[in-house]
PDB file of N, CA and C in Angstrom:
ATOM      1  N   UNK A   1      44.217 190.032  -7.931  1.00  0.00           N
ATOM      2  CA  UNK A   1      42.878 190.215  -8.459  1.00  0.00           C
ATOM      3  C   UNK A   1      42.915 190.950  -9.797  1.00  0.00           C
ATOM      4  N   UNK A   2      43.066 191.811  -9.956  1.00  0.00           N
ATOM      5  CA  UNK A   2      43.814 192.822 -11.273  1.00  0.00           C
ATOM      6  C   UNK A   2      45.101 192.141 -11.972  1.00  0.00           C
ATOM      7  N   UNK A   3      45.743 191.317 -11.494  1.00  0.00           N
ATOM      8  CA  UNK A   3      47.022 191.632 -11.960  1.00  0.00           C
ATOM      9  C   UNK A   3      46.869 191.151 -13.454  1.00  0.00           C
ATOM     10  N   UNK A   4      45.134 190.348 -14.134  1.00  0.00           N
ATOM     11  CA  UNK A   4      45.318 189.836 -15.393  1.00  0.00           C
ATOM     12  C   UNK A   4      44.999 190.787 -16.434  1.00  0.00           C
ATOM     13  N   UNK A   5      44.019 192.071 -15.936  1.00  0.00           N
ATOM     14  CA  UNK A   5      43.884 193.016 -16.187  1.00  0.00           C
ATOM     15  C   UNK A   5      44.801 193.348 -17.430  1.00  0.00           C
ATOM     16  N   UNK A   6      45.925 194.446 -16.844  1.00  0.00           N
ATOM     17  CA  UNK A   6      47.057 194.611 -18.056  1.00  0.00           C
ATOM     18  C   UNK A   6      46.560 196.017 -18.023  1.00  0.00           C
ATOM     19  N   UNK A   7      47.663 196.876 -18.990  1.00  0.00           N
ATOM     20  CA  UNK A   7      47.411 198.290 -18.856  1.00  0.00           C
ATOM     21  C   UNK A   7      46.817 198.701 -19.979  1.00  0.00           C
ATOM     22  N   UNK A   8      46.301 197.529 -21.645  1.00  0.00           N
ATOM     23  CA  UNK A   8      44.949 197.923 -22.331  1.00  0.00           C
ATOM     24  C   UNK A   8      44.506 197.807 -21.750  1.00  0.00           C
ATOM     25  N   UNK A   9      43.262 196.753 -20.909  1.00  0.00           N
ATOM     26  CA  UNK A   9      42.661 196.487 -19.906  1.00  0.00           C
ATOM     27  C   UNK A   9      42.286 197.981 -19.255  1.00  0.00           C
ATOM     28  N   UNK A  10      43.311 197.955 -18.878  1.00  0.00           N
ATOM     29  CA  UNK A  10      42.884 199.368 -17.733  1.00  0.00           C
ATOM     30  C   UNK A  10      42.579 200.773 -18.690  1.00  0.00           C
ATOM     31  N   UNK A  11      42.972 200.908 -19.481  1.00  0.00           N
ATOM     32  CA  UNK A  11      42.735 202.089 -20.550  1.00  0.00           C
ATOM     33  C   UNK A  11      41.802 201.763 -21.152  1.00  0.00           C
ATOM     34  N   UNK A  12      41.356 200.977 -21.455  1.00  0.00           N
ATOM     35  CA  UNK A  12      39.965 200.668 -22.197  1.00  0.00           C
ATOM     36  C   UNK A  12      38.661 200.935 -20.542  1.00  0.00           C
ATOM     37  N   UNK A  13      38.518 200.324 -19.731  1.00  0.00           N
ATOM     38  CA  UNK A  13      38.183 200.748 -18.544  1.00  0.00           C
ATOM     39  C   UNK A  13      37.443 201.859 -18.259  1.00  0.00           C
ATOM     40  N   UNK A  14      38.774 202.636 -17.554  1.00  0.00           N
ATOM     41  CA  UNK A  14      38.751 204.074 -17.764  1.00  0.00           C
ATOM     42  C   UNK A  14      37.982 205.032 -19.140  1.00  0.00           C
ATOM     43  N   UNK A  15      38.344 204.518 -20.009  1.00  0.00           N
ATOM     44  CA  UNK A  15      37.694 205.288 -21.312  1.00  0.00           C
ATOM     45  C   UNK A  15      36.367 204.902 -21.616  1.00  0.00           C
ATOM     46  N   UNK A  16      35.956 203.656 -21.054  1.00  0.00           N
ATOM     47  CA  UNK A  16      34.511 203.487 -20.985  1.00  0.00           C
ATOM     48  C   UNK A  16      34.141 204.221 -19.615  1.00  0.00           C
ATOM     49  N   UNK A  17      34.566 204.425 -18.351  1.00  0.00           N
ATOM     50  CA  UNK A  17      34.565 205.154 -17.610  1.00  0.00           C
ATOM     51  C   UNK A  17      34.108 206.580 -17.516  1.00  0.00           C
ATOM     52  N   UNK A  18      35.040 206.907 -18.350  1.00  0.00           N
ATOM     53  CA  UNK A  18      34.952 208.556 -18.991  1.00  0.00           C
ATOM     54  C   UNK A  18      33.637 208.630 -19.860  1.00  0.00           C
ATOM     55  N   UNK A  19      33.287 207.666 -20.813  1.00  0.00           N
ATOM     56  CA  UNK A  19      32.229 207.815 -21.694  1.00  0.00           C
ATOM     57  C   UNK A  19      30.851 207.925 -20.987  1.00  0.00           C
ATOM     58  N   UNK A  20      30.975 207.219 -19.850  1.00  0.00           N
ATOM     59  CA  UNK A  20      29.605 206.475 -19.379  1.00  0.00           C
ATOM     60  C   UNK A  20      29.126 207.533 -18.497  1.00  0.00           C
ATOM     61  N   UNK A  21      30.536 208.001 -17.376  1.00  0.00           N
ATOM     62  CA  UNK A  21      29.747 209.099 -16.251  1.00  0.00           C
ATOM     63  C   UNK A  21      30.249 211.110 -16.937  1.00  0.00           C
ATOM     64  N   UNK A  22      30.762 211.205 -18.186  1.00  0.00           N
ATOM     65  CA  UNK A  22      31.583 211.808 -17.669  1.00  0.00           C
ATOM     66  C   UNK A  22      33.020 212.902 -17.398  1.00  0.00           C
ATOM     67  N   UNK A  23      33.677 213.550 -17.696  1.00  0.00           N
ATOM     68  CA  UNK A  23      34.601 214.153 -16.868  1.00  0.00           C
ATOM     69  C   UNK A  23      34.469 215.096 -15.641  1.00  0.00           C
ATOM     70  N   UNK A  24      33.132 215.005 -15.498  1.00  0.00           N
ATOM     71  CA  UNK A  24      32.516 215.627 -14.351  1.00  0.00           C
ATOM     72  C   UNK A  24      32.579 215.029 -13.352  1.00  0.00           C
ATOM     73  N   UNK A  25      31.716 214.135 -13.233  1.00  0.00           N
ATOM     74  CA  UNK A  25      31.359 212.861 -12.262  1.00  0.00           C
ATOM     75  C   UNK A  25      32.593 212.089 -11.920  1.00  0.00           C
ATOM     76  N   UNK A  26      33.370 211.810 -12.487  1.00  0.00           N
ATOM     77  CA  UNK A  26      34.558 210.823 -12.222  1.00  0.00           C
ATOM     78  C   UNK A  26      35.455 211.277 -10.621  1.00  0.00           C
ATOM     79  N   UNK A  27      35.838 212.260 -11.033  1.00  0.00           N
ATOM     80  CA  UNK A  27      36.747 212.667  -9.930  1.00  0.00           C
ATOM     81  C   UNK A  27      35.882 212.469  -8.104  1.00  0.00           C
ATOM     82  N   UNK A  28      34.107 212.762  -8.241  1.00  0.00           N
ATOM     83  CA  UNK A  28      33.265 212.413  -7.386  1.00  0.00           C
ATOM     84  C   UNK A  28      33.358 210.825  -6.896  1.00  0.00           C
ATOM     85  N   UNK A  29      33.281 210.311  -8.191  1.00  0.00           N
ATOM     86  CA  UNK A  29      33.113 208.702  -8.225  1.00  0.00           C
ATOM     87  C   UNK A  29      33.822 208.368  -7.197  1.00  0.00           C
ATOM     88  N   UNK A  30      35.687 208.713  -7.557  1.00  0.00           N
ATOM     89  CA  UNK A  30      36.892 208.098  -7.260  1.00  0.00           C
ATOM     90  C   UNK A  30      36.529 208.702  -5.738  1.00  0.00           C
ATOM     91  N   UNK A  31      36.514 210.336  -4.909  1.00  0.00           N
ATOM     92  CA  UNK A  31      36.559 210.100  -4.162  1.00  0.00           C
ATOM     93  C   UNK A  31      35.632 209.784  -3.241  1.00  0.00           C
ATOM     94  N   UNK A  32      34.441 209.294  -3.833  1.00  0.00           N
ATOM     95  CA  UNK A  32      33.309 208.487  -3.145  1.00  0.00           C
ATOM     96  C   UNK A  32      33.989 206.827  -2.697  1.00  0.00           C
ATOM     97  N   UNK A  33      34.582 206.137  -3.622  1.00  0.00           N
ATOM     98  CA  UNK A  33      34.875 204.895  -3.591  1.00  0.00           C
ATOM     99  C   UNK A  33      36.341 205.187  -2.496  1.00  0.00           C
ATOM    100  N   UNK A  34      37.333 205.531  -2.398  1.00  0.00           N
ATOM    101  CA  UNK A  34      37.759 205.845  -1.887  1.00  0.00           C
ATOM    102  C   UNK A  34      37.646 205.927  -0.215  1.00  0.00           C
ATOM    103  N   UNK A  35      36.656 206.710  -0.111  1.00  0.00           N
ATOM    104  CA  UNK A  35      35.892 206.923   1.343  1.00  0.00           C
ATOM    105  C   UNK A  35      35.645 205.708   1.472  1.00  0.00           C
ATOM    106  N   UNK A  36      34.591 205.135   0.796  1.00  0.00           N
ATOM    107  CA  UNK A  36      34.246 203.778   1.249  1.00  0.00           C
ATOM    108  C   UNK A  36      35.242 202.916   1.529  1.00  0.00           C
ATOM    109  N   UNK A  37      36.422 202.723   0.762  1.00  0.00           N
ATOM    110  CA  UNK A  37      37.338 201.716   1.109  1.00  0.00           C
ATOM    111  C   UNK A  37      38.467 202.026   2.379  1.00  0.00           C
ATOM    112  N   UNK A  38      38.299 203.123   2.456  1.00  0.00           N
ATOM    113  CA  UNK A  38      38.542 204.106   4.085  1.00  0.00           C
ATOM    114  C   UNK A  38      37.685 202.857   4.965  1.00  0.00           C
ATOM    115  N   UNK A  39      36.622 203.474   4.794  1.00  0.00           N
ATOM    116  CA  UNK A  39      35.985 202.959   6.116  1.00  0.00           C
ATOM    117  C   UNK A  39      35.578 201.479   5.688  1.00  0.00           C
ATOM    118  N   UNK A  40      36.002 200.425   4.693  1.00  0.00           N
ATOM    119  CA  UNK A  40      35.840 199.514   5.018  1.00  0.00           C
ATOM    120  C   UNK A  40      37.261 198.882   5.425  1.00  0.00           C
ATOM    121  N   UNK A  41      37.961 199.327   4.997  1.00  0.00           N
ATOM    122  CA  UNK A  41      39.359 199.251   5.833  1.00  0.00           C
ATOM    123  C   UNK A  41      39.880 199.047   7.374  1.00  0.00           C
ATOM    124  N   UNK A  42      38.683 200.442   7.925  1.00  0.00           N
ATOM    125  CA  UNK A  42      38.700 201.225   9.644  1.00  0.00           C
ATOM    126  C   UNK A  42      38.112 200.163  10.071  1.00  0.00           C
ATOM    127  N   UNK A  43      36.508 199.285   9.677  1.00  0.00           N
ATOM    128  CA  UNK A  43      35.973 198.458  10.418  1.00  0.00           C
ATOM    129  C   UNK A  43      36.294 197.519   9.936  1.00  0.00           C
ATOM    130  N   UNK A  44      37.069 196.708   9.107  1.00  0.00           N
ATOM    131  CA  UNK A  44      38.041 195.432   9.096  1.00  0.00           C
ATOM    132  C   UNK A  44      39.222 195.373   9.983  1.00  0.00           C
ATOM    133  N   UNK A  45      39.921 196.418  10.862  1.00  0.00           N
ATOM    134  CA  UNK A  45      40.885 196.769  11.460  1.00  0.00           C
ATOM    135  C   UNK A  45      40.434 196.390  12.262  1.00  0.00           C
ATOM    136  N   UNK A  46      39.012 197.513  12.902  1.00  0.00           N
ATOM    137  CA  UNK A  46      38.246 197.253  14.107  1.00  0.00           C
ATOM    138  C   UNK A  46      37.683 196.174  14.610  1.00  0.00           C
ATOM    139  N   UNK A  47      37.714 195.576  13.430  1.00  0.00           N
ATOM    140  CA  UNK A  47      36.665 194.018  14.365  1.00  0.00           C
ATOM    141  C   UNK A  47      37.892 192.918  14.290  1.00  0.00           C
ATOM    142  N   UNK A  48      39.112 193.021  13.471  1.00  0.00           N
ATOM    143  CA  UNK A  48      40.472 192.190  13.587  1.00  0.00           C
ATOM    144  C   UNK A  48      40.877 192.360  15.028  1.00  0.00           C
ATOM    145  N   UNK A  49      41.039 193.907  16.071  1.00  0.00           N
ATOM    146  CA  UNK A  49      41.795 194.142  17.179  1.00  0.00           C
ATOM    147  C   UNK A  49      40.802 193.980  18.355  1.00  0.00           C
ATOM    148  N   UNK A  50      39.149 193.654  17.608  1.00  0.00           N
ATOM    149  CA  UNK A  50      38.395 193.548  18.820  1.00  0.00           C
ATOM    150  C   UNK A  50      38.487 191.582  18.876  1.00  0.00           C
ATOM    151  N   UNK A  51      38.606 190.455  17.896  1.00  0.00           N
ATOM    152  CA  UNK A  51      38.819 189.418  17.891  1.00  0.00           C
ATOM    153  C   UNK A  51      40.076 189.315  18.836  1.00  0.00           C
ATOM    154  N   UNK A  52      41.313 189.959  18.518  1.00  0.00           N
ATOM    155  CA  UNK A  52      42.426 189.896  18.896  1.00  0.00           C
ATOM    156  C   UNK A  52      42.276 190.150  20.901  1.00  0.00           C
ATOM    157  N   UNK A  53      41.633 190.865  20.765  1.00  0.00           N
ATOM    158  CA  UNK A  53      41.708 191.345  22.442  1.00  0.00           C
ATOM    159  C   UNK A  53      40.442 190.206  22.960  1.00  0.00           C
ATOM    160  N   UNK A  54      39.939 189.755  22.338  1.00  0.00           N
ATOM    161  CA  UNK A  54      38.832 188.637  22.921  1.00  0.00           C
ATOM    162  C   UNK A  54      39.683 187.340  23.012  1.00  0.00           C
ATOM    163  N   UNK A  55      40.777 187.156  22.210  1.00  0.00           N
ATOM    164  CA  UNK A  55      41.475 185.840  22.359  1.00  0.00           C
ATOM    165  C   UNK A  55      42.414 185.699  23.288  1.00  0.00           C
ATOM    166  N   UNK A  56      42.984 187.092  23.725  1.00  0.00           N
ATOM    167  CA  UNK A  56      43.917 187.661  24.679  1.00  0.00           C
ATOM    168  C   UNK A  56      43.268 187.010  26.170  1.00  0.00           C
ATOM    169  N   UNK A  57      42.252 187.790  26.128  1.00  0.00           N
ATOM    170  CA  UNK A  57      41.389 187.573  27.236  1.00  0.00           C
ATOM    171  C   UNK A  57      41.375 185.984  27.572  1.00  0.00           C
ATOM    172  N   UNK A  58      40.968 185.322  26.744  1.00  0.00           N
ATOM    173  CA  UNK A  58      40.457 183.719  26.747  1.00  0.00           C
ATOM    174  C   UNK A  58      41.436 183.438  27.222  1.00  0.00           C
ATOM    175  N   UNK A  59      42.658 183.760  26.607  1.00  0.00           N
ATOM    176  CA  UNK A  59      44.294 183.197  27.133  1.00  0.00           C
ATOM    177  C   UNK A  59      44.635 183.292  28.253  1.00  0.00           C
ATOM    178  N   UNK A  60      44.571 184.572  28.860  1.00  0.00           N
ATOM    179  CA  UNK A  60      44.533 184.939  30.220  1.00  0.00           C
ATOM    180  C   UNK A  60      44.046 184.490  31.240  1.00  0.00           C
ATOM    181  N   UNK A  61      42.451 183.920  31.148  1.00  0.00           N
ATOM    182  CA  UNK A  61      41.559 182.868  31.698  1.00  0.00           C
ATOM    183  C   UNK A  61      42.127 181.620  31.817  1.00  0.00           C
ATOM    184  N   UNK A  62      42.650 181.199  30.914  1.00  0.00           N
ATOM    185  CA  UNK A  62      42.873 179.626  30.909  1.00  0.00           C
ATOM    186  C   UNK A  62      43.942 179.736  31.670  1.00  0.00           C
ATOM    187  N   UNK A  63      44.814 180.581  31.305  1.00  0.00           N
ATOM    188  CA  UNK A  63      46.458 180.152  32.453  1.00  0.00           C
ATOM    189  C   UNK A  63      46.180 180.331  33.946  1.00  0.00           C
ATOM    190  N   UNK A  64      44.817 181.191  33.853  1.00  0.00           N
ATOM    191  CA  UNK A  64      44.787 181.446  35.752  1.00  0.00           C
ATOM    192  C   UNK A  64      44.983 180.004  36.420  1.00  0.00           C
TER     193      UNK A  64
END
């Protein structure tokens, strides 16, 4: 997704980053977004091992 990005790319970014919120706000930003990708992480896990144990089940059914 990034990888066309490039590291001007990313320094230009950031420095509009810095301009727009900032050296205050930033470090908030990051660990606001952060959290979020925490927990969208936790409930992409969670609903992968709750699919997983529902197919288990089905499997189990059919061989009886």
């Amino acid at each position: 997704m990034f990888s066309n990005i490039g590291v001007p790319g990313l320094i230009l970014i950031l420095t509009l980053a810095l301009i727009i919120f900032g050296p205050k706000k930033l470090p908030e930003i990051g660990k606001a977004f952060g959290q979020t990708l925490k927990e969208f992480k936790k409930s992409t896990r969670e609903l992968t091992d709750d699919v997983m144990e529902d197919l288990n089940e089905e499997k189990k059914n059919l061989t009886k």
